[in-house]
C-alpha atoms as a PDB file:
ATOM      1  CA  UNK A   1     174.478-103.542-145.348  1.00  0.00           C
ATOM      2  CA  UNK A   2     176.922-102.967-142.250  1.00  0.00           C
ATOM      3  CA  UNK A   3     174.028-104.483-140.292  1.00  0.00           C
ATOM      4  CA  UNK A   4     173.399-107.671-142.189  1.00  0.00           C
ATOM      5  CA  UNK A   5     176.935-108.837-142.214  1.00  0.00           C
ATOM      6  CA  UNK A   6     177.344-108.059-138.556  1.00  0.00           C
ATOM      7  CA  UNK A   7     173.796-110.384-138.161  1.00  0.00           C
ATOM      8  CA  UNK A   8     175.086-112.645-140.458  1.00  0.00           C
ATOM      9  CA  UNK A   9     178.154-113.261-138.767  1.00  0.00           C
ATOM     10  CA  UNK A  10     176.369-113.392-135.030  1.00  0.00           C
ATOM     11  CA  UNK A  11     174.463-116.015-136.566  1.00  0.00           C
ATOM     12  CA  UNK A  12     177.291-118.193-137.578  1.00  0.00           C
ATOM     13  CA  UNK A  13     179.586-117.219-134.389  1.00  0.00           C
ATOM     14  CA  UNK A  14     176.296-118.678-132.167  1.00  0.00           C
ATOM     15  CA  UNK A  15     176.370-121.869-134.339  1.00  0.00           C
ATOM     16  CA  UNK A  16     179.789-122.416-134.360  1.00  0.00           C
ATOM     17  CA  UNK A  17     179.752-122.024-130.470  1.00  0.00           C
ATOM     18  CA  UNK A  18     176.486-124.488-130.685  1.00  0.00           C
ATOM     19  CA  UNK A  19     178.316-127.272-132.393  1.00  0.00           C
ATOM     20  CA  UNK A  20     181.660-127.214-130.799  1.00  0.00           C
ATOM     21  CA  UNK A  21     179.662-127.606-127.455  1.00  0.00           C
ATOM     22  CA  UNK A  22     177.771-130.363-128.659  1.00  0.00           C
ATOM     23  CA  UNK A  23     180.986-131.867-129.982  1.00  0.00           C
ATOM     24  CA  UNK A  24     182.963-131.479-126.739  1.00  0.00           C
ATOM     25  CA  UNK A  25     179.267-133.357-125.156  1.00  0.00           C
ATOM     26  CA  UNK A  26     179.603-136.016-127.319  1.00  0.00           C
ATOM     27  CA  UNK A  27     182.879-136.601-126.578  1.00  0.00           C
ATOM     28  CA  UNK A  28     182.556-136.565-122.711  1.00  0.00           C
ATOM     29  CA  UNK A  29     179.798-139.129-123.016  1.00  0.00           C
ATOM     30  CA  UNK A  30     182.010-141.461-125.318  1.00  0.00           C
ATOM     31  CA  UNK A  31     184.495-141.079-122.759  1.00  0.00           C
ATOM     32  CA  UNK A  32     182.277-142.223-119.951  1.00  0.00           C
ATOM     33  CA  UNK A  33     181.030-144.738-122.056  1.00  0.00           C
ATOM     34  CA  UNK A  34     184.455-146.322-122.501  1.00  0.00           C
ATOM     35  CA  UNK A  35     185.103-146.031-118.591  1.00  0.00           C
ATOM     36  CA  UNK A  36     182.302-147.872-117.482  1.00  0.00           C
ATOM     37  CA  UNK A  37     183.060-151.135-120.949  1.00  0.00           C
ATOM     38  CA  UNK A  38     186.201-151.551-119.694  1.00  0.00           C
ATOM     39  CA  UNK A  39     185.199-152.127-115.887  1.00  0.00           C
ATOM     40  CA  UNK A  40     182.684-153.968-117.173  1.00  0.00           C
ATOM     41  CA  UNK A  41     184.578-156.436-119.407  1.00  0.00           C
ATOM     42  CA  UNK A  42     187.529-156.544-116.939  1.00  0.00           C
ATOM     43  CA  UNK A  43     185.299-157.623-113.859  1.00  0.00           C
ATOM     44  CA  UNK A  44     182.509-160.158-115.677  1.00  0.00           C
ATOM     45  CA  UNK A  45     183.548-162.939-117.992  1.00  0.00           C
ATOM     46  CA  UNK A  46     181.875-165.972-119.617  1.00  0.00           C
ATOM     47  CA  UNK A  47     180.888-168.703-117.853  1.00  0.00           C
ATOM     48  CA  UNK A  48     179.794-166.253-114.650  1.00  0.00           C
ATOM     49  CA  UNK A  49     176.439-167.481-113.552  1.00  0.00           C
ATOM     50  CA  UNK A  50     173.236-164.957-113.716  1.00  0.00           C
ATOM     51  CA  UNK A  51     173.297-164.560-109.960  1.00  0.00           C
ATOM     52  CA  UNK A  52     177.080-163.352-109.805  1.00  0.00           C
ATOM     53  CA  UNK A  53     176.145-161.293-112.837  1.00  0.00           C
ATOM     54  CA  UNK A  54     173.190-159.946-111.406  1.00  0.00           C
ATOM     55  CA  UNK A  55     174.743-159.370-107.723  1.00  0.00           C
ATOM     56  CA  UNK A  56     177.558-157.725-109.568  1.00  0.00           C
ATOM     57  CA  UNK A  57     175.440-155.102-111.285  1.00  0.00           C
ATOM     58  CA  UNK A  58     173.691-154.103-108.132  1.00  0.00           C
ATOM     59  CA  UNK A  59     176.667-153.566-106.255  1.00  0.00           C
ATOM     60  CA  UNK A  60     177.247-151.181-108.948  1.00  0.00           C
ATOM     61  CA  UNK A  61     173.907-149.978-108.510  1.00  0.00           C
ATOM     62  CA  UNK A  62     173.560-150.569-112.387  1.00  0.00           C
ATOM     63  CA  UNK A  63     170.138-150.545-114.078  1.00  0.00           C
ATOM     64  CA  UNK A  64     169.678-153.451-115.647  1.00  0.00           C
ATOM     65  CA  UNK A  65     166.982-155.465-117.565  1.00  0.00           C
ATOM     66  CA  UNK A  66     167.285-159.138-117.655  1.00  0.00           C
ATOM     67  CA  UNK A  67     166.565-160.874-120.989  1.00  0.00           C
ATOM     68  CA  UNK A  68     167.050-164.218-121.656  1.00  0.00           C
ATOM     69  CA  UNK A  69     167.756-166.442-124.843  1.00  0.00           C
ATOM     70  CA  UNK A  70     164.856-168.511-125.494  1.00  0.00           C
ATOM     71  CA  UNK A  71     164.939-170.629-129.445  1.00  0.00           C
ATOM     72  CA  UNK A  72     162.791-167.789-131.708  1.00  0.00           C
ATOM     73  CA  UNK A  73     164.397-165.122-130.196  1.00  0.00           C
ATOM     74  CA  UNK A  74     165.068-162.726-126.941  1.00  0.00           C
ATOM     75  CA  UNK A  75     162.481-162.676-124.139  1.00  0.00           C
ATOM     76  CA  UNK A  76     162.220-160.456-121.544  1.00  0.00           C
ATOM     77  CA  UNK A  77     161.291-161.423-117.789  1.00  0.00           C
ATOM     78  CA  UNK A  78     158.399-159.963-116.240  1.00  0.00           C
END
C-alpha cells in the first residue's frame, strides 16, 4: 500500500513538473512573439512599397514568403 501511494504520488510530482515547464515554454515563446510584433509594427507601415518591405525583412534576416492579393483569393509566387 506504502508503495502505491509513494508511485502514485511520483507520478503526479513528474507531471506537475511536466506541465509547469511546458507552461513557463509557452510563455517564453509568447514573450518572444510579442518582441519581434512590436518591432515589426513600429518599423513597417501602410503604404511601404514591397521592395522596402522586402529589403526590410532581409536586413532582419527574416524568413519570409511573399503572397500576393490576386481577385479569388491569395497566391503565392513561385
Amino acid at each position: 500500500m506504502k508503495k502505491t501511494i509513494a508511485l502514485v504520488a511520483i507520478v503526479v510530482i513528474v507531471f506537475s513538473a511536466l506541465y509547469v515547464r511546458s507552461k513557463a515554454d509557452q510563455e517564453r515563446r509568447e514573450n518572444r512573439y510579442r518582441e519581434a510584433l512590436v518591432l515589426f509594427q513600429r518599423d513597417l507601415h501602410a503604404g511601404m512599397t514591397r521592395a522596402d518591405i522586402q529589403s526590410y525583412l532581409s536586413s532582419k534576416r527574416a524568413t519570409f514568403y511573399p503572397v500576393f492579393y490576386r481577385e479569388g483569393g491569395l497566391g503565392r509566387t513561385k
